[in-house]
N, C-alpha and C. Protein backbone atom coordinates (compact mmCIF):
# COMPACT_ATOMS: atom_id res chain seq x y z
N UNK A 1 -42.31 13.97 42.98
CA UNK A 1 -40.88 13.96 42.82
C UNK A 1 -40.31 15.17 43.54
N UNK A 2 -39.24 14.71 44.23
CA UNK A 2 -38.41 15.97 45.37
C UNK A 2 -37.63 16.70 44.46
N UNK A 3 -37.11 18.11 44.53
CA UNK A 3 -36.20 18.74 44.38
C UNK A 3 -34.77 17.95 44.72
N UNK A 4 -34.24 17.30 45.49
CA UNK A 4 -33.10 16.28 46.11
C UNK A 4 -33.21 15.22 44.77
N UNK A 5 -34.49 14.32 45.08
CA UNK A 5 -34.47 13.52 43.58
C UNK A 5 -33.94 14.04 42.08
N UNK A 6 -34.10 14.86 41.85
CA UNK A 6 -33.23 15.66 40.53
C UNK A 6 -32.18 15.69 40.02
N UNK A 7 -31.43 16.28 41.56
CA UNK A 7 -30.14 16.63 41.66
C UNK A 7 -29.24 15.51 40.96
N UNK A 8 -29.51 14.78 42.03
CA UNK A 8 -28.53 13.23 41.32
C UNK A 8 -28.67 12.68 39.78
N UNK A 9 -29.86 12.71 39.49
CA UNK A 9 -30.20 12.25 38.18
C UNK A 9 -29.21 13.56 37.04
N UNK A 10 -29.55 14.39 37.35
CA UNK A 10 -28.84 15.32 36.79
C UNK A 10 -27.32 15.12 36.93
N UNK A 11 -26.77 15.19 38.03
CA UNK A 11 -25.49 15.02 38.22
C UNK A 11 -24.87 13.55 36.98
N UNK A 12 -25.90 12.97 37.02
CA UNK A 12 -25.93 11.09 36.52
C UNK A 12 -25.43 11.72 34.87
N UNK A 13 -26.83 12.44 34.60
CA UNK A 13 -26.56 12.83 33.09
C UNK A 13 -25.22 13.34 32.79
N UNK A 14 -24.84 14.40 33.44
CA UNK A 14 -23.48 15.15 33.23
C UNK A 14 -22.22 13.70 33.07
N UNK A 15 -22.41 13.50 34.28
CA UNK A 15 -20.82 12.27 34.15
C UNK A 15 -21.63 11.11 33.15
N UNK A 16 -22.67 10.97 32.88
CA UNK A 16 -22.35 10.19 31.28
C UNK A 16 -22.47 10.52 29.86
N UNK A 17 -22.60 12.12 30.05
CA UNK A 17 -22.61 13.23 29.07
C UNK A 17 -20.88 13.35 28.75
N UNK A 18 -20.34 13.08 30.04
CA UNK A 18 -18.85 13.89 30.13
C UNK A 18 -18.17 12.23 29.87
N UNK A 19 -18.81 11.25 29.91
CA UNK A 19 -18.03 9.98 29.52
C UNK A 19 -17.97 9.31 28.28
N UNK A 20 -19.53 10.00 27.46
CA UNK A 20 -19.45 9.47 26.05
C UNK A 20 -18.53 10.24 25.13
N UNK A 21 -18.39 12.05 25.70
CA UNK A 21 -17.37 13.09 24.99
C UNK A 21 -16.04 12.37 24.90
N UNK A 22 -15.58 11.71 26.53
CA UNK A 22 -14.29 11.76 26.25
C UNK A 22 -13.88 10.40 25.73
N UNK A 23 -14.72 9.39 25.90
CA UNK A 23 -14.84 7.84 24.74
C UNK A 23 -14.87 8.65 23.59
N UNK A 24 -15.65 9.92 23.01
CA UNK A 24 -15.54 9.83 21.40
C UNK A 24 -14.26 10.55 21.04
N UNK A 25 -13.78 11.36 21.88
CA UNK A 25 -12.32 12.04 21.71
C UNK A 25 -11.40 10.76 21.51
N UNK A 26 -11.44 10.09 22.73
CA UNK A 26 -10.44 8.49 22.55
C UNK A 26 -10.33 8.29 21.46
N UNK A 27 -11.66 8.14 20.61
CA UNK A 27 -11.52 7.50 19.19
C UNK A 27 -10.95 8.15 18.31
N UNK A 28 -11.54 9.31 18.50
CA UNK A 28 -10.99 10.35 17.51
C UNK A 28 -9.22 10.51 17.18
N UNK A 29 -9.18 10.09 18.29
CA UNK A 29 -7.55 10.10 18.72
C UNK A 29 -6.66 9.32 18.33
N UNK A 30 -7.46 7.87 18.24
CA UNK A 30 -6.31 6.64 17.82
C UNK A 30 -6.91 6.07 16.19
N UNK A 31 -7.94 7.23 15.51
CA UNK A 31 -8.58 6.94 14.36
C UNK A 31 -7.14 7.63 13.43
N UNK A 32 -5.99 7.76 13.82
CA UNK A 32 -5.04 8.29 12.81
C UNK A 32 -4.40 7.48 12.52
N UNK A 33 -4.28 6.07 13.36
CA UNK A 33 -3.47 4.78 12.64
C UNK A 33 -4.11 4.05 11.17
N UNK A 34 -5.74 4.92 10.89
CA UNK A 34 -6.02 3.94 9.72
C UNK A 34 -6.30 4.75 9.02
N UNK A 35 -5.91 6.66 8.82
CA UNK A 35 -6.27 7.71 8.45
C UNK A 35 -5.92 7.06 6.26
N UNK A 36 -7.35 7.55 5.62
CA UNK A 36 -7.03 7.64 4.66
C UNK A 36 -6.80 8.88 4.01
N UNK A 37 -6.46 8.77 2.77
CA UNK A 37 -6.32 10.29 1.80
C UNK A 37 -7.60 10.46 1.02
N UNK A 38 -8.56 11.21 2.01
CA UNK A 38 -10.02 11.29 1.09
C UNK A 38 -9.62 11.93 -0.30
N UNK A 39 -9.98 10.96 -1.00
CA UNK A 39 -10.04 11.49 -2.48
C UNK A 39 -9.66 10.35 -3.25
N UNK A 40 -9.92 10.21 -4.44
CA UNK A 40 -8.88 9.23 -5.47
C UNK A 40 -7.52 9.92 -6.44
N UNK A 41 -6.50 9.05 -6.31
CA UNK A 41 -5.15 8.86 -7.33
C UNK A 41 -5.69 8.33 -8.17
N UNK A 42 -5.49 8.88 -9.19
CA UNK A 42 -5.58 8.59 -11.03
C UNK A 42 -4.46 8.35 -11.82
N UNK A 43 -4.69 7.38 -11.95
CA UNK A 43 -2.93 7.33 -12.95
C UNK A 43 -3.53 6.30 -14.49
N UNK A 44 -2.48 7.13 -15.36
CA UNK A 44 -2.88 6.62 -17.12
C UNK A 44 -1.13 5.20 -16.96
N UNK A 45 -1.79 4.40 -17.24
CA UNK A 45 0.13 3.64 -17.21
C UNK A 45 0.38 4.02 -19.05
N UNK A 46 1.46 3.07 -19.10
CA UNK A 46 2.03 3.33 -20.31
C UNK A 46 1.32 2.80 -21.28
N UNK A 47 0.25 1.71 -21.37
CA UNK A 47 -0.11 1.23 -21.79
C UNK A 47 -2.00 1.78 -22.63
N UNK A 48 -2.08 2.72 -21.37
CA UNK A 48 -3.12 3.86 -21.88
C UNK A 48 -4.20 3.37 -20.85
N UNK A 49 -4.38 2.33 -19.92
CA UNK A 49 -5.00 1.74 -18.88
C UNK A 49 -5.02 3.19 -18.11
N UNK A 50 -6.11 3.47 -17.65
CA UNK A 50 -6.73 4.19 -16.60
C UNK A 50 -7.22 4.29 -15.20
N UNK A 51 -6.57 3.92 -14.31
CA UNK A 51 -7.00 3.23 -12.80
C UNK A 51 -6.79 4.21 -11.76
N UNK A 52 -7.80 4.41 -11.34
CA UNK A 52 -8.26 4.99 -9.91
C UNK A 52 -8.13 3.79 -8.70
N UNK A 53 -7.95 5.03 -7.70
CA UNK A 53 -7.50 4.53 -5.97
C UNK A 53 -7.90 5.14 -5.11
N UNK A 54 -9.48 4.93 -4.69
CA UNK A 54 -10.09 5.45 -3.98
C UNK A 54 -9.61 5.59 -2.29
N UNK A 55 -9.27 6.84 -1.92
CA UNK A 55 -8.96 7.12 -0.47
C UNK A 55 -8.12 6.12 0.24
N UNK A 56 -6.61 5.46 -0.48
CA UNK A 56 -6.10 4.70 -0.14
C UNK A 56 -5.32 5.66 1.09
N UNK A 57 -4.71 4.57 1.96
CA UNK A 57 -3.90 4.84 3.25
C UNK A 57 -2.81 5.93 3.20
N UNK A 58 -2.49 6.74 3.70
CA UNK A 58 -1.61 7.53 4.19
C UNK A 58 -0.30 7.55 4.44
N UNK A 59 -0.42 6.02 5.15
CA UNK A 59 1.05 5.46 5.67
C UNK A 59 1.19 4.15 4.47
N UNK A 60 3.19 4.20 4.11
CA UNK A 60 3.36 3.31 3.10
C UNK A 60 3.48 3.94 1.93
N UNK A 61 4.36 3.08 1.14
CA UNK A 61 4.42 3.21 -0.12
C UNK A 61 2.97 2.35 -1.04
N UNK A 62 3.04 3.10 -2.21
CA UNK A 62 1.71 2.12 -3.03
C UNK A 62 2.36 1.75 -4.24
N UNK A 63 2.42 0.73 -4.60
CA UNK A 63 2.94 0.55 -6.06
C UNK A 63 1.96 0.59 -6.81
N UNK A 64 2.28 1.42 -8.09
CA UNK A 64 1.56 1.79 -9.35
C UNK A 64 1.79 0.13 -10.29
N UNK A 65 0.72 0.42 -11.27
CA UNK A 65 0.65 -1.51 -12.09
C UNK A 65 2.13 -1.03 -12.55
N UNK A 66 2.54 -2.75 -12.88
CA UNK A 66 3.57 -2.90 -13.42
C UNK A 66 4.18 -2.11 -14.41
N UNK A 67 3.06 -1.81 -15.44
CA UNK A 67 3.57 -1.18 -16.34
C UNK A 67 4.23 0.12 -16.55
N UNK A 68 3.77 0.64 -14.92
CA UNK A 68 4.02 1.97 -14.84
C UNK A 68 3.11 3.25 -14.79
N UNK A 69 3.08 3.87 -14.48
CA UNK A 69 2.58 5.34 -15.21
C UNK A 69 2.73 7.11 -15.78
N UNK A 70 2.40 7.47 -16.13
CA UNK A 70 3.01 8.57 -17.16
C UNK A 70 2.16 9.59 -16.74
N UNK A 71 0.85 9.29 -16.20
CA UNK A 71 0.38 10.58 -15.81
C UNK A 71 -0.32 10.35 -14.40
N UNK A 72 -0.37 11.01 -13.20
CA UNK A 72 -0.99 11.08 -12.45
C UNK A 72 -1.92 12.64 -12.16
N UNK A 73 -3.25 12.14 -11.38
CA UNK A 73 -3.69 13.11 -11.12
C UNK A 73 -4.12 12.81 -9.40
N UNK A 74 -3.67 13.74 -8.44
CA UNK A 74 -4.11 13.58 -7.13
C UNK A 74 -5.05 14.06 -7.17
N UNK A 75 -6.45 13.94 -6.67
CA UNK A 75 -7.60 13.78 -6.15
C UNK A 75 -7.56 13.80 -4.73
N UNK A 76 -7.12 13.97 -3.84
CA UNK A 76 -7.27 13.73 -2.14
C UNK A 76 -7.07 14.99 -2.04
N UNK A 77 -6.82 15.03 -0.50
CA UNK A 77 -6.43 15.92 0.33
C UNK A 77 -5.52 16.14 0.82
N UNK A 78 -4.79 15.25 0.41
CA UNK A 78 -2.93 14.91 0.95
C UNK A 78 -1.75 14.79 0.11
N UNK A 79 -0.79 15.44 -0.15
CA UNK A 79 0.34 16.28 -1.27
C UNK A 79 0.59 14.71 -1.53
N UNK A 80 1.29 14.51 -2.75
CA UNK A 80 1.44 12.77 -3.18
C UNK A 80 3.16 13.05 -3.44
N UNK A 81 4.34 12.32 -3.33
CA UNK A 81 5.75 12.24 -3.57
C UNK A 81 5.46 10.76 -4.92
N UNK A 82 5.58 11.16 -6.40
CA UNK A 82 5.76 10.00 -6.75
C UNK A 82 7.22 9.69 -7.08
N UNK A 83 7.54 8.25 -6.90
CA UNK A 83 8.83 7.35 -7.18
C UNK A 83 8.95 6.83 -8.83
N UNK A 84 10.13 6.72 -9.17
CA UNK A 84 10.50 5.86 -10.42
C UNK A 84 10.90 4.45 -9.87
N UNK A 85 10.63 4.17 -8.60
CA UNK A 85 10.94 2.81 -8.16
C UNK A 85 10.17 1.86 -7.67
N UNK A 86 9.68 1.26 -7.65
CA UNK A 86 8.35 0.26 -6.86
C UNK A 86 8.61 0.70 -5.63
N UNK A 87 9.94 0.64 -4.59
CA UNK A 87 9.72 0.86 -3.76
C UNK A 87 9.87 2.08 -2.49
N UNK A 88 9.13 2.99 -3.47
CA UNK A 88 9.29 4.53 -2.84
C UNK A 88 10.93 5.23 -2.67
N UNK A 89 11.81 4.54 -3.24
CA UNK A 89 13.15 5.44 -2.88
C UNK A 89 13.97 6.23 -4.49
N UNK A 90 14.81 6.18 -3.74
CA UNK A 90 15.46 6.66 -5.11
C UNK A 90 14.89 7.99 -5.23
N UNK A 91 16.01 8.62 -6.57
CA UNK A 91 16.28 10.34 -6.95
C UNK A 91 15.34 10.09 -7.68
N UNK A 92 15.23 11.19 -8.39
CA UNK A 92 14.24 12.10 -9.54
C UNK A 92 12.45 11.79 -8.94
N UNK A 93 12.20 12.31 -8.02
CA UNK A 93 10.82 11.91 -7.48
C UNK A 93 9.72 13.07 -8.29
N UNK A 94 8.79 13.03 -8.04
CA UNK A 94 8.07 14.78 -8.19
C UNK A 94 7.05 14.37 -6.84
N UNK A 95 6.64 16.12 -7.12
CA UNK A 95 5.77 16.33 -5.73
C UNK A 95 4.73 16.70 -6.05
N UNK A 96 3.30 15.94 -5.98
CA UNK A 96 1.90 16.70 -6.52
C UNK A 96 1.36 17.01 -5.44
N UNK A 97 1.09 18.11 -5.75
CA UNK A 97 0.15 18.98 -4.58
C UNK A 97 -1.40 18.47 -4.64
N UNK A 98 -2.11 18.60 -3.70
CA UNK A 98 -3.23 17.98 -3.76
C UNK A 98 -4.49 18.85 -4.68
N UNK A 99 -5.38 17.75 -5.48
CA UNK A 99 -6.02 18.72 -6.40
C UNK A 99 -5.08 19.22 -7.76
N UNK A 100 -3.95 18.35 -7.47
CA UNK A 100 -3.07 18.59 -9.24
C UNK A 100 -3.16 17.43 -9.57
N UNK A 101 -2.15 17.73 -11.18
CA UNK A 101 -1.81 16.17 -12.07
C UNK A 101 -0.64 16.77 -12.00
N UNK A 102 0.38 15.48 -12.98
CA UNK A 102 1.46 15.59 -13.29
C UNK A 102 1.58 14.93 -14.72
N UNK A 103 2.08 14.91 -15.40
CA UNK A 103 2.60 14.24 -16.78
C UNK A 103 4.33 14.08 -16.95
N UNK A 104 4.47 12.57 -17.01
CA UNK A 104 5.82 12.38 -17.10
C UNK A 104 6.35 13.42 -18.60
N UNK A 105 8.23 13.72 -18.64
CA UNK A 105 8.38 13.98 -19.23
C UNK A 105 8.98 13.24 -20.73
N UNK A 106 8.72 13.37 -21.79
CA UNK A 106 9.22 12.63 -22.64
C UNK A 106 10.38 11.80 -22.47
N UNK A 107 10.49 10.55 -22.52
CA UNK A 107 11.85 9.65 -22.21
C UNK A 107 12.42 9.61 -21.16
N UNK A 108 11.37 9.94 -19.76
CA UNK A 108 12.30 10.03 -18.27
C UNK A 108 11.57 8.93 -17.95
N UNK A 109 10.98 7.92 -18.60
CA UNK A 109 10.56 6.54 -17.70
C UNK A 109 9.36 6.99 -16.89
N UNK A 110 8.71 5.79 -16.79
CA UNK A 110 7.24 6.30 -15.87
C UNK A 110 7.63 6.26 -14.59
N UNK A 111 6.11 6.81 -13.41
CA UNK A 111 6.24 6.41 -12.06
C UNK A 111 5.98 4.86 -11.78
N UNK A 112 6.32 4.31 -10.60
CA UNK A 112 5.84 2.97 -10.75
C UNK A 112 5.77 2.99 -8.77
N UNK A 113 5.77 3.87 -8.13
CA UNK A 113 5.30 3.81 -6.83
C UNK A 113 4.99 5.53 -5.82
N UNK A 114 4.53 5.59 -5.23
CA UNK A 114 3.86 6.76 -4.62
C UNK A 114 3.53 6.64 -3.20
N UNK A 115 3.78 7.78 -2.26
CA UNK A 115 3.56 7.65 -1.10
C UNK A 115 2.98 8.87 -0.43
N UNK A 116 2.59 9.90 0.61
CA UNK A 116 1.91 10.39 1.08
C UNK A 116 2.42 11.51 1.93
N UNK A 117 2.85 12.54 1.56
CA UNK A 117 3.36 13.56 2.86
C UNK A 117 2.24 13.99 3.95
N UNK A 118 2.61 13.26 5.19
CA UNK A 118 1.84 13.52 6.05
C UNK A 118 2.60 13.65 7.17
């Protein structure tokens, strides 16, 4: 085997060294349209039901069960805005920081939807 024979093979490695980097950057890149919130939402409803939400989506509102809920605890990595409305709007929201709970206050009605500051 020549010194000349090398060269190229080498050169070969680099540009498909330098083509799988920038294919895995690509991915890396457009992997934020399905980004979840590693962690689980915990919520008690009114009813005393206990339901976890493992690393749900980022983007969107989530509605909490019908019944509501009274206590949440964030589990993720991503601050949570909960709603008194199914569908994420409306006043009196709260803001859980990630790695907190919250507990509704006596007679202010439960949460019944939640969404994601990102």
């Amino acid at each position: 085997m020549s010194v000349t024979a090398t060269v190229p093979r080498r050169r070969r490695r680099l540009a498909v060294t330098a083509g799988v980097s920038l294919l895995a950057l690509a991915a890396t890149g457009c992997s934020g349209l399905g980004r979840t919130a590693v962690g689980p939402v915990t919520y008690a409803t009114e009813r005393e039901a206990v339901i976890q939400v493992n690393s749900p989506s980022v983007r969107g509102c989530h509605r909490i069960a019908p019944a509501g809920a009274h206590e949440v605890e964030n589990g993720t990595l991503v601050d949570v805005i909960l709603y008194r409305t199914p569908d994420c709007t409306g006043r009196g929201t709260t803001y859980v920081p990630t790695r907190f709970s919250d507990v509704t206050a006596p007679g202010s009605g439960p949460w019944r939807s939640y969404s994601f500051v990102h």
